[in-house]
Every structure is written in structure tokens, then in C-alpha cells.
Protein backbone atom coordinates (compact mmCIF):
# COMPACT_ATOMS: atom_id res chain seq x y z
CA UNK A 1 0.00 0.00 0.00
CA UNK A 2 0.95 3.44 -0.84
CA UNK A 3 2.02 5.95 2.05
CA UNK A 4 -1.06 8.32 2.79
CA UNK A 5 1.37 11.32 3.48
CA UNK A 6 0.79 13.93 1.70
CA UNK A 7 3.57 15.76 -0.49
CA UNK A 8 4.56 18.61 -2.44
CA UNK A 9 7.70 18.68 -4.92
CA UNK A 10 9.46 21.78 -6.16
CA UNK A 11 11.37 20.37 -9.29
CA UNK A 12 14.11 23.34 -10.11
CA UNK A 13 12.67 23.28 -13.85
CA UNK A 14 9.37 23.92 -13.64
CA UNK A 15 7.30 26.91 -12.97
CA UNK A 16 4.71 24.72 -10.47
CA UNK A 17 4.69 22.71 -7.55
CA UNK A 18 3.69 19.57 -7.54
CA UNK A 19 1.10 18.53 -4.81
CA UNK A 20 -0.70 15.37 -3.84
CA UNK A 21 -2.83 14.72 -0.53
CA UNK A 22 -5.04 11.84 0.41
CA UNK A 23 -8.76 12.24 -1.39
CA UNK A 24 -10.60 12.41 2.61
CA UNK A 25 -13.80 14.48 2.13
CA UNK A 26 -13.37 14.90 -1.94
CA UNK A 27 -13.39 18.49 -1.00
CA UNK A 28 -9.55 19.08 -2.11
CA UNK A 29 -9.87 21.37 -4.61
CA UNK A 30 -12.46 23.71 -2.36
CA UNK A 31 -10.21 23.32 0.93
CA UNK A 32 -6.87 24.77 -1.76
CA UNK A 33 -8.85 27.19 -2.75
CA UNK A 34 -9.81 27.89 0.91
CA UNK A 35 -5.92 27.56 2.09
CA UNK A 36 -4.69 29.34 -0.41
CA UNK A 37 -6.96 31.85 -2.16
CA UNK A 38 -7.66 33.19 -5.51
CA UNK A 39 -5.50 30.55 -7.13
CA UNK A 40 -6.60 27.55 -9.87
CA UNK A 41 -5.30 24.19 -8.76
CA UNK A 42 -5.29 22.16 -11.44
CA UNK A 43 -5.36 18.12 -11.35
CA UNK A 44 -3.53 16.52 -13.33
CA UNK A 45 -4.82 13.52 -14.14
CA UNK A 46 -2.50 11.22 -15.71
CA UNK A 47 0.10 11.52 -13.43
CA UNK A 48 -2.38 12.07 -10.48
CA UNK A 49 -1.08 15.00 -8.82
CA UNK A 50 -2.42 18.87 -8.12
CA UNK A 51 -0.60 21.50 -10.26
CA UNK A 52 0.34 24.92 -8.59
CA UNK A 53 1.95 27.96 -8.76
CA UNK A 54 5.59 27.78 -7.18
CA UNK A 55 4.74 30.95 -5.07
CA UNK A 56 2.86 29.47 -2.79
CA UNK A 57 4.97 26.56 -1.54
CA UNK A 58 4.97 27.49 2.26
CA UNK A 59 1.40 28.31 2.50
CA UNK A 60 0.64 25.18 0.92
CA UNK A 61 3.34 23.22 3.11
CA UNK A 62 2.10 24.14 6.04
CA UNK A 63 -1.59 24.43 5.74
CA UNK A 64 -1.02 20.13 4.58
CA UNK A 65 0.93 20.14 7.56
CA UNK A 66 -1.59 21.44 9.86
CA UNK A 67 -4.67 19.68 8.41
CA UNK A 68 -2.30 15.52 7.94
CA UNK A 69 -0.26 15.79 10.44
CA UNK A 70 2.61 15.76 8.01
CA UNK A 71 3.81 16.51 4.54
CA UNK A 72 6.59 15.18 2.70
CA UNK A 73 8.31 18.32 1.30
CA UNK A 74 11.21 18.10 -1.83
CA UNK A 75 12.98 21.01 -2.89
CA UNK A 76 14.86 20.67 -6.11
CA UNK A 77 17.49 22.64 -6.66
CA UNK A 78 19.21 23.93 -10.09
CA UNK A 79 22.87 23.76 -11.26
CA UNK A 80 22.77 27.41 -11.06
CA UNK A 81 21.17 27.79 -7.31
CA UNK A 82 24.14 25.42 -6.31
CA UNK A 83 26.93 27.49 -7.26
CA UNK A 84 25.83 30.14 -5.20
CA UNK A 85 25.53 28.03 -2.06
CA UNK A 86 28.02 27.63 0.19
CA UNK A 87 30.81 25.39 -0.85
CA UNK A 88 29.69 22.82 2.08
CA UNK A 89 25.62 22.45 0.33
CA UNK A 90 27.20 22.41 -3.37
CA UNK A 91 26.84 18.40 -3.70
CA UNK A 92 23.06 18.84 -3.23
CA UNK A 93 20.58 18.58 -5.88
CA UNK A 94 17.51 17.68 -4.07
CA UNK A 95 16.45 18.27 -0.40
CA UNK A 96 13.66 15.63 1.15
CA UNK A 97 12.40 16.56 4.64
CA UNK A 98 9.91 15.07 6.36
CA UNK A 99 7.57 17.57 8.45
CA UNK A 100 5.67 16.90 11.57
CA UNK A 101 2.64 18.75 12.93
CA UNK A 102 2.53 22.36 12.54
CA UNK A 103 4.81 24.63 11.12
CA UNK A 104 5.87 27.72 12.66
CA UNK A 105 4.27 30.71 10.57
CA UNK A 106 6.90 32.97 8.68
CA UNK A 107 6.97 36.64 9.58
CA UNK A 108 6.06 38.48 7.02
């Protein structure tokens, strides 16, 4: 059986995040829309998977957070992102972390 956590994915070429959370109510493209506001979510059926914008991967992260328990979160990053890093981070391409329970909010 597949893990029930849900994810999102930030690949370092593409312009959205890719999201997936268990079905629960069937009310997953209202609660989004609820999280995150005026945004269109799109479902992408093939590959089973929602479809949105890049700038609003912490919102999203942590409203899954809150309402799971947990989200898997991987962060993608591109050739160019790495040679700014610090030498130490360089041999990094992709970042997985695992996050429990809520989130501590930003300041904005």
C-alpha cells in the first residue's frame, strides 16, 4: 500500500509545484482554494497529482501540515542555485524533509 502522506515537490525546472494529498472528504480542490486563495489548482490527471503555482509553496506546506499531520516536502534545486551556495551544500541537488505537525508561521 501506498504511504497516505501527503507531499509537495518543487522540481528546479518547472514553474509549479507539484502537490498530492489523500482524497478524505473529496473536498480538495475547495479546501486549496480555501488555504490558499484566488488561485486555480489544477489536477492533473494522468500523473495524479495537483498543479500549482511555485509561489505558494509554504502556505501550501504548512496548511497540509496542519490539516495531515505531516507533509513530505522536496525542494529541487538547479545547477545554477548550487553554485551560489556555500561550498559545504554544493553536492546537493535535491532536499527531502519530512515535516511533523505544525509549522511555525513565517513573519512576514
Amino acid at each position: 500500500m501506498a504511504s497516505q502522506r501527503p507531499w509537495v515537490v518543487r522540481k528546479a525546472n518547472q514553474t509549479r509545484l507539484w502537490a498530492w494529498m489523500p482524497f478524505g472528504d473529496g473536498n480538495n480542490r475547495i479546501w486549496l482554494k480555501s488555504e490558499l486563495g484566488r488561485i486555480q489548482p489544477e489536477w492533473n490527471e494522468p500523473e495524479q497529482r495537483w498543479e500549482i503555482a511555485r509561489k505558494h509553496l509554504w502556505v501550501l506546506t504548512e496548511a497540509l501540515a496542519e490539516k495531515f499531520g505531516e507533509v513530505e516536502l522536496t525542494l529541487e534545486f538547479s545547477r545554477e542555485v548550487q553554485h551560489q551556495l556555500p561550498e559545504r551544500h554544493q553536492r546537493c541537488q535535491r532536499l527531502r524533509v519530512f515535516l511533523p505537525g505544525r509549522i511555525p508561521r513565517r513573519p512576514r
